[in-house]
N, C-alpha and C. Protein backbone atom coordinates (compact mmCIF):
# COMPACT_ATOMS: atom_id res chain seq x y z
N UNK A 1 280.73 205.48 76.05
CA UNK A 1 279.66 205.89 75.17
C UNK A 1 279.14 207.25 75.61
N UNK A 2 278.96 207.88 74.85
CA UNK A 2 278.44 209.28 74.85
C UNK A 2 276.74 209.25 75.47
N UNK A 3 276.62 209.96 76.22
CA UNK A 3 275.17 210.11 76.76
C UNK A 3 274.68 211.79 76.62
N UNK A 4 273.95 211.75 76.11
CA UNK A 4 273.28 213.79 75.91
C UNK A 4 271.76 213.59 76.24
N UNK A 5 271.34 214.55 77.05
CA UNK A 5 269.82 214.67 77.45
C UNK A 5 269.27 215.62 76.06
N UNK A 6 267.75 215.02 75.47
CA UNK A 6 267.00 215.79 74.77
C UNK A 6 266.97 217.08 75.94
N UNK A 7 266.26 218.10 74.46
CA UNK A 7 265.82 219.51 75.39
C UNK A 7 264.71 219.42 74.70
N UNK A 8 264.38 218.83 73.86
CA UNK A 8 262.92 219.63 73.54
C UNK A 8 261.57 219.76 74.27
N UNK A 9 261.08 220.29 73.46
CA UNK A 9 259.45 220.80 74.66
C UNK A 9 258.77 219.48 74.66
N UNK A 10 257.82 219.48 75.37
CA UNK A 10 256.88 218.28 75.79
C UNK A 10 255.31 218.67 74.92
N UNK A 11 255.27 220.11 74.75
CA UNK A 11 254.05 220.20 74.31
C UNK A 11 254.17 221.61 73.48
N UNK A 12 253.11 222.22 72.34
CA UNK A 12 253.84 223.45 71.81
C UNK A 12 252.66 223.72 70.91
N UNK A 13 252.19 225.37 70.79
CA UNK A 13 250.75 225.80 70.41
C UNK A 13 251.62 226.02 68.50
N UNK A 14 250.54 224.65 67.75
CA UNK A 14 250.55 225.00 66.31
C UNK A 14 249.73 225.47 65.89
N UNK A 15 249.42 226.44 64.17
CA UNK A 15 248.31 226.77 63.66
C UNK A 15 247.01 226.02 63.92
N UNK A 16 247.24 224.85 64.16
CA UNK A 16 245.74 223.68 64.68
C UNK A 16 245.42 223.83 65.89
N UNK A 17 246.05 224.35 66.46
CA UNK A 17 245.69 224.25 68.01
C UNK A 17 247.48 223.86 68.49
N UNK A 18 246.89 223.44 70.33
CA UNK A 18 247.72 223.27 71.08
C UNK A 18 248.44 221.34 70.66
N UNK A 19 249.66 221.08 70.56
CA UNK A 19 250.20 219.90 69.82
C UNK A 19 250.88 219.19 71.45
N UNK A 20 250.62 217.67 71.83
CA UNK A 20 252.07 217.40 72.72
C UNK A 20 253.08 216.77 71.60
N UNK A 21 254.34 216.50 71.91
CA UNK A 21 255.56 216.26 71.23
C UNK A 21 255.92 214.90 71.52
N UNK A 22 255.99 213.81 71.11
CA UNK A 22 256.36 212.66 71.73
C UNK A 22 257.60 212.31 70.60
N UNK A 23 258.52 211.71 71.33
CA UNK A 23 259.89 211.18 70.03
C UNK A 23 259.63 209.89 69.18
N UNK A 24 260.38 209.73 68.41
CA UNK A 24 261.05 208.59 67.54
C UNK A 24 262.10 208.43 67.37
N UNK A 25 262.18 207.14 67.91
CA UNK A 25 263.84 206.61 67.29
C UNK A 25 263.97 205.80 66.39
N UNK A 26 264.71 205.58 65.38
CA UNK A 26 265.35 204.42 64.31
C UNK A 26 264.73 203.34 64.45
N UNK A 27 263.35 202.90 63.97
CA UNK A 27 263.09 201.48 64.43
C UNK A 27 261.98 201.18 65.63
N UNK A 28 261.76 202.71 66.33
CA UNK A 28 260.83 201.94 67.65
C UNK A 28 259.56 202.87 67.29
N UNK A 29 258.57 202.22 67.85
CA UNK A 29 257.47 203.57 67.88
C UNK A 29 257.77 204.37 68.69
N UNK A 30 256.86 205.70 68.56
CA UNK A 30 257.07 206.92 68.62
C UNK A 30 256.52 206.78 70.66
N UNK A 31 256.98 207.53 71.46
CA UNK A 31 256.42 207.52 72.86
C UNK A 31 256.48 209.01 73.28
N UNK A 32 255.71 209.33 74.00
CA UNK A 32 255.60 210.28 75.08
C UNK A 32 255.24 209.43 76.82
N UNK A 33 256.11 210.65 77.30
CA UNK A 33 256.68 211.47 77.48
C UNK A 33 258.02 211.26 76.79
N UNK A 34 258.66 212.29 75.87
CA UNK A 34 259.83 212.30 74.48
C UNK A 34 260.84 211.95 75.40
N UNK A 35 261.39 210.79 74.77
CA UNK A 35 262.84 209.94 75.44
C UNK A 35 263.74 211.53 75.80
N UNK A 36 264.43 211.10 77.01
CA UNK A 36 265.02 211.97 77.57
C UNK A 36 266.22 211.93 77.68
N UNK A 37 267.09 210.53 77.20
CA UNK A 37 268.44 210.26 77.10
C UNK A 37 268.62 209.45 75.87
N UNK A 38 269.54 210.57 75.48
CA UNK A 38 269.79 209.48 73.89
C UNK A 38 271.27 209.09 74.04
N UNK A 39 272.23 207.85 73.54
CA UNK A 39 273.32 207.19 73.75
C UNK A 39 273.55 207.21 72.33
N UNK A 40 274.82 207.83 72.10
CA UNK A 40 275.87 207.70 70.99
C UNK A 40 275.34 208.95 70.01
N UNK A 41 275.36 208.80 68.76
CA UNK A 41 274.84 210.11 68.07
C UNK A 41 273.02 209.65 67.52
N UNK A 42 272.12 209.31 68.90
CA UNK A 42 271.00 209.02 68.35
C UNK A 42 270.67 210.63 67.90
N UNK A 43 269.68 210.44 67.38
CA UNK A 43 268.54 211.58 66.62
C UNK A 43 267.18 211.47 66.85
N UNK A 44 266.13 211.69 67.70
CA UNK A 44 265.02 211.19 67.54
C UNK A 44 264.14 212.15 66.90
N UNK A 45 263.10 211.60 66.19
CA UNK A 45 262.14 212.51 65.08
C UNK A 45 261.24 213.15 66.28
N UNK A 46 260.35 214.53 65.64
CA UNK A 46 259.57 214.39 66.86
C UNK A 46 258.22 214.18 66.38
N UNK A 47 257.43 213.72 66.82
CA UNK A 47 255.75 213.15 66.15
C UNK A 47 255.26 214.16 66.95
N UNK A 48 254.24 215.14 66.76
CA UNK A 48 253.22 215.75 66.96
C UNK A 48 252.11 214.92 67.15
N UNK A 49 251.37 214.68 68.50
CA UNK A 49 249.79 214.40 69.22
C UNK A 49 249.24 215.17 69.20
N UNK A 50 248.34 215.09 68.27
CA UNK A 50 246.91 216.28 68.74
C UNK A 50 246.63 216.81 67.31
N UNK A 51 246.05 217.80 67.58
CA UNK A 51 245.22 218.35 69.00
C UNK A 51 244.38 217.76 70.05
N UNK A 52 243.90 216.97 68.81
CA UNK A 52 242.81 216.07 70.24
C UNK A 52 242.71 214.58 69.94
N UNK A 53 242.79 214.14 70.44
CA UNK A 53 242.60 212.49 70.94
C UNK A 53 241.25 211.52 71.25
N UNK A 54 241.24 210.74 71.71
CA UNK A 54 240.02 209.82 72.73
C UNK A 54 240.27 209.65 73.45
N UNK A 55 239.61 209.98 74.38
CA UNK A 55 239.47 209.52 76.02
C UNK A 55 239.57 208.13 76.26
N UNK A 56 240.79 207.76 76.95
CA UNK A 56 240.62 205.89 76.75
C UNK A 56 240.31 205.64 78.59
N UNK A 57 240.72 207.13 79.18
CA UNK A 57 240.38 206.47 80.42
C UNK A 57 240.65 207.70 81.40
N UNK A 58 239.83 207.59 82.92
CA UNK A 58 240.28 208.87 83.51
C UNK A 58 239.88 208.54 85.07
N UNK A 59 240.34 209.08 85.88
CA UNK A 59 239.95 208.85 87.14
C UNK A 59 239.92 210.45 88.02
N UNK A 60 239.23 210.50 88.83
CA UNK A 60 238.77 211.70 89.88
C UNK A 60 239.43 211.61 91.02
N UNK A 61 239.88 212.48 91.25
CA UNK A 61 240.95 212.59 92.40
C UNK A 61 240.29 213.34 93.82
N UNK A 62 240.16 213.23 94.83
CA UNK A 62 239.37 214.08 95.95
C UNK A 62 240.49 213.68 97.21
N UNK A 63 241.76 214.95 96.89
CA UNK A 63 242.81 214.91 97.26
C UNK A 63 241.96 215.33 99.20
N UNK A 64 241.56 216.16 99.45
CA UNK A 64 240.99 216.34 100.63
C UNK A 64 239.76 217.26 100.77
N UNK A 65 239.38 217.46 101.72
CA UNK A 65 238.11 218.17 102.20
C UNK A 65 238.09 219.67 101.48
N UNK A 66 239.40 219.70 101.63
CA UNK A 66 239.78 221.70 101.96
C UNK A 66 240.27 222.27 100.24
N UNK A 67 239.91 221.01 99.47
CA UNK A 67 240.73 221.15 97.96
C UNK A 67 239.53 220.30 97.05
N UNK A 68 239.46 221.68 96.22
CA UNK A 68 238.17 220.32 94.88
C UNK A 68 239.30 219.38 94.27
N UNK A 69 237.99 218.01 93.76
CA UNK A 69 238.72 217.48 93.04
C UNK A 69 239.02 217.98 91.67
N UNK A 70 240.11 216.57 90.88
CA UNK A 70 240.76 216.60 90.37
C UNK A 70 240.59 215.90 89.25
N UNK A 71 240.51 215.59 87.67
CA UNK A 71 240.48 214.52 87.04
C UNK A 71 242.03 214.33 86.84
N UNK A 72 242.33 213.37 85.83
CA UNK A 72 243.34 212.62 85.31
C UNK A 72 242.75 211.61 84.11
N UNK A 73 243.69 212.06 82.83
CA UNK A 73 243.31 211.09 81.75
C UNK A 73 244.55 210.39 81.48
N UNK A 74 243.74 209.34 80.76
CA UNK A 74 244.73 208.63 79.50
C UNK A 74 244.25 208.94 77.86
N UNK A 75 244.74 209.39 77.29
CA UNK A 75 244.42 210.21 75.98
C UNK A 75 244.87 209.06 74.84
N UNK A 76 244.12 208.47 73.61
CA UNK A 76 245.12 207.58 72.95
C UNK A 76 244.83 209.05 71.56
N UNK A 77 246.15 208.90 70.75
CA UNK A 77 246.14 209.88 70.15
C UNK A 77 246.87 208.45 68.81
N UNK A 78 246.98 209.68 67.82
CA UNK A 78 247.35 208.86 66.72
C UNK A 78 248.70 208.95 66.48
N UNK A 79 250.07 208.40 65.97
CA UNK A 79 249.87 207.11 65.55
C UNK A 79 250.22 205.97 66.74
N UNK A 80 248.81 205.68 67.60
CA UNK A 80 249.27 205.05 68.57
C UNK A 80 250.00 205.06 69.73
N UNK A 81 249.84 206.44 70.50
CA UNK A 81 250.10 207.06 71.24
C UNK A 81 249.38 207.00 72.49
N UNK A 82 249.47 206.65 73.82
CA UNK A 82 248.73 206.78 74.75
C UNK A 82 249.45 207.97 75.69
N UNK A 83 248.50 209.04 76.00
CA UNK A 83 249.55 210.18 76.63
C UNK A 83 248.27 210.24 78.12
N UNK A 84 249.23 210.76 79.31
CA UNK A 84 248.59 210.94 80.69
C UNK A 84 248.59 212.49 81.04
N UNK A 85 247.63 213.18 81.64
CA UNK A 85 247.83 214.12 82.29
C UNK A 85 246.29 214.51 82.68
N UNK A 86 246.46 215.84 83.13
CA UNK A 86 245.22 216.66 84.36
C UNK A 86 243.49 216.87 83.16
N UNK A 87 242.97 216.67 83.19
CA UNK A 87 241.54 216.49 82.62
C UNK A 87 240.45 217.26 83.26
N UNK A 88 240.39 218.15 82.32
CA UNK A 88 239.52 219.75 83.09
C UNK A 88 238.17 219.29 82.76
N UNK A 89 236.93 219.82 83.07
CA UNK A 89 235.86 219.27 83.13
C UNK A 89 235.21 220.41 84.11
N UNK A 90 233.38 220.30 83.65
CA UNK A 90 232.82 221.23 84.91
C UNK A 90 232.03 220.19 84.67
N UNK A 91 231.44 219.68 86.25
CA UNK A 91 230.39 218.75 86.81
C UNK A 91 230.93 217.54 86.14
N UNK A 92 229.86 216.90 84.98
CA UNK A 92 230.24 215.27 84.83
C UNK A 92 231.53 215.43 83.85
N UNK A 93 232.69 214.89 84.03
CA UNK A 93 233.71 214.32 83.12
C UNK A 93 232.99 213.56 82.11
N UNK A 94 233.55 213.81 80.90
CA UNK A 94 233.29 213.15 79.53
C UNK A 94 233.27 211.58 79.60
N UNK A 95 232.32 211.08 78.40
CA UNK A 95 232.84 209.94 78.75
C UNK A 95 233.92 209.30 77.46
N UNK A 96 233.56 207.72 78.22
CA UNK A 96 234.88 207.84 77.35
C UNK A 96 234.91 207.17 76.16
N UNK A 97 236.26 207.40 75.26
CA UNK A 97 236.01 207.94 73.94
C UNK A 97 235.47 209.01 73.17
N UNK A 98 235.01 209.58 74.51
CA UNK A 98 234.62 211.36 73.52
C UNK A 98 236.23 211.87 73.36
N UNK A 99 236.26 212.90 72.34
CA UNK A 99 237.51 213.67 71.91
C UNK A 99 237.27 214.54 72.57
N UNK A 100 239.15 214.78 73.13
CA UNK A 100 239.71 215.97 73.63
C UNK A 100 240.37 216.42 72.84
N UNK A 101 240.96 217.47 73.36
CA UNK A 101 241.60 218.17 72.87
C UNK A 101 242.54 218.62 74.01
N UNK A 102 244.48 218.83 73.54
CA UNK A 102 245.25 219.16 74.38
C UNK A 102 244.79 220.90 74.40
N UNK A 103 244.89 221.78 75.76
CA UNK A 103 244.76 223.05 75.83
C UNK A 103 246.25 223.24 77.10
N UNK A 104 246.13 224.80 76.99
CA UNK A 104 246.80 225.44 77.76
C UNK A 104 246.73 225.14 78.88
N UNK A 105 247.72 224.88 80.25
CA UNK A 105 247.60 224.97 81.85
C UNK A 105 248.69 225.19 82.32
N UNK A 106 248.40 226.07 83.49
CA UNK A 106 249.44 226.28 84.57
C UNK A 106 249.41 225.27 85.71
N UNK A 107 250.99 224.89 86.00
CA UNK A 107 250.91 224.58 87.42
C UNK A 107 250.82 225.51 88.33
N UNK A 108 250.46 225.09 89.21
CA UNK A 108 250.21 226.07 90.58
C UNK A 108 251.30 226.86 90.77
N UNK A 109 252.68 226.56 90.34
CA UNK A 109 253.65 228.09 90.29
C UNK A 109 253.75 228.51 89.47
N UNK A 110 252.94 228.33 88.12
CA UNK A 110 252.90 229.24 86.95
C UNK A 110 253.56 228.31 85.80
N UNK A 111 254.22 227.49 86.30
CA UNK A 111 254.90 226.85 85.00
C UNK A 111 253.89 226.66 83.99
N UNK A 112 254.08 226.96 82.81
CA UNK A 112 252.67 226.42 81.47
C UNK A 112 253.04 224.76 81.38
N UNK A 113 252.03 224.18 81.03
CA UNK A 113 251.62 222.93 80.62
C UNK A 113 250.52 222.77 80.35
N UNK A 114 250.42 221.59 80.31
CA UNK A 114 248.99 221.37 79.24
C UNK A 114 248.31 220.58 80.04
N UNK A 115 246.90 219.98 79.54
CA UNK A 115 245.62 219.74 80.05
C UNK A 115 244.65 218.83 78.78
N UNK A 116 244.18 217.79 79.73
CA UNK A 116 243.22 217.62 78.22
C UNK A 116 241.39 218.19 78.71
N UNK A 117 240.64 218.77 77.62
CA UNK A 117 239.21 219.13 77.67
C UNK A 117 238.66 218.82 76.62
N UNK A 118 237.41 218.47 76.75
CA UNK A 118 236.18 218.01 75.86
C UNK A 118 236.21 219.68 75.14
């Protein structure tokens, strides 16, 4: 059986704002992070998340002394989408069920990715 890795992006700035990309296949709901191995001649659709979501959940990270913390969300987006990543904030983090919105971020070597903010 034939095995091919997706390439597409994970996340990508539309006229609405900043979008993440999660797949579909024939029959299943749609997931992020976008399936990464498809078998035989699959095709997966791609569903657009966002711009912004609800906060379904988030936790604070206080990796050490010498480094601020950190948030981390769980984003539920529509159609039924729960997506994870870094949750920017100054002082109190949102609560939850307030809407985010996906924005622009770098990792610490520059790679772009994304972020969720109130």
């Amino acid at each position: 059986m034939k095995i091919s890795k997706w390439m597409g992006p994970h996340f990508r700035e539309t006229p609405r704002g900043m979008v993440l990309v999660a797949t579909q296949l024939a029959g299943a709901p749609a997931q992020f992070p976008p399936v990464e191995f498809l078998h035989g001649d699959q095709r997966p659709a791609e569903v657009e998340l966002g711009p912004s979501g609800h906060l379904y959940s988030y936790t604070v990270v206080h990796a050490s002394k010498d480094k601020p913390p950190y948030g981390l969300a769980m984003v539920d987006f529509e159609p039924g989408v729960r997506a994870f990543g870094r949750l920017l904030f100054d002082g109190q983090p949102p609560a939850l069920g307030s809407r985010v919105r996906v924005v622009p971020f770098a990792l610490q070597d520059g790679t772009p990715d994304y972020a969720f903010q109130e």
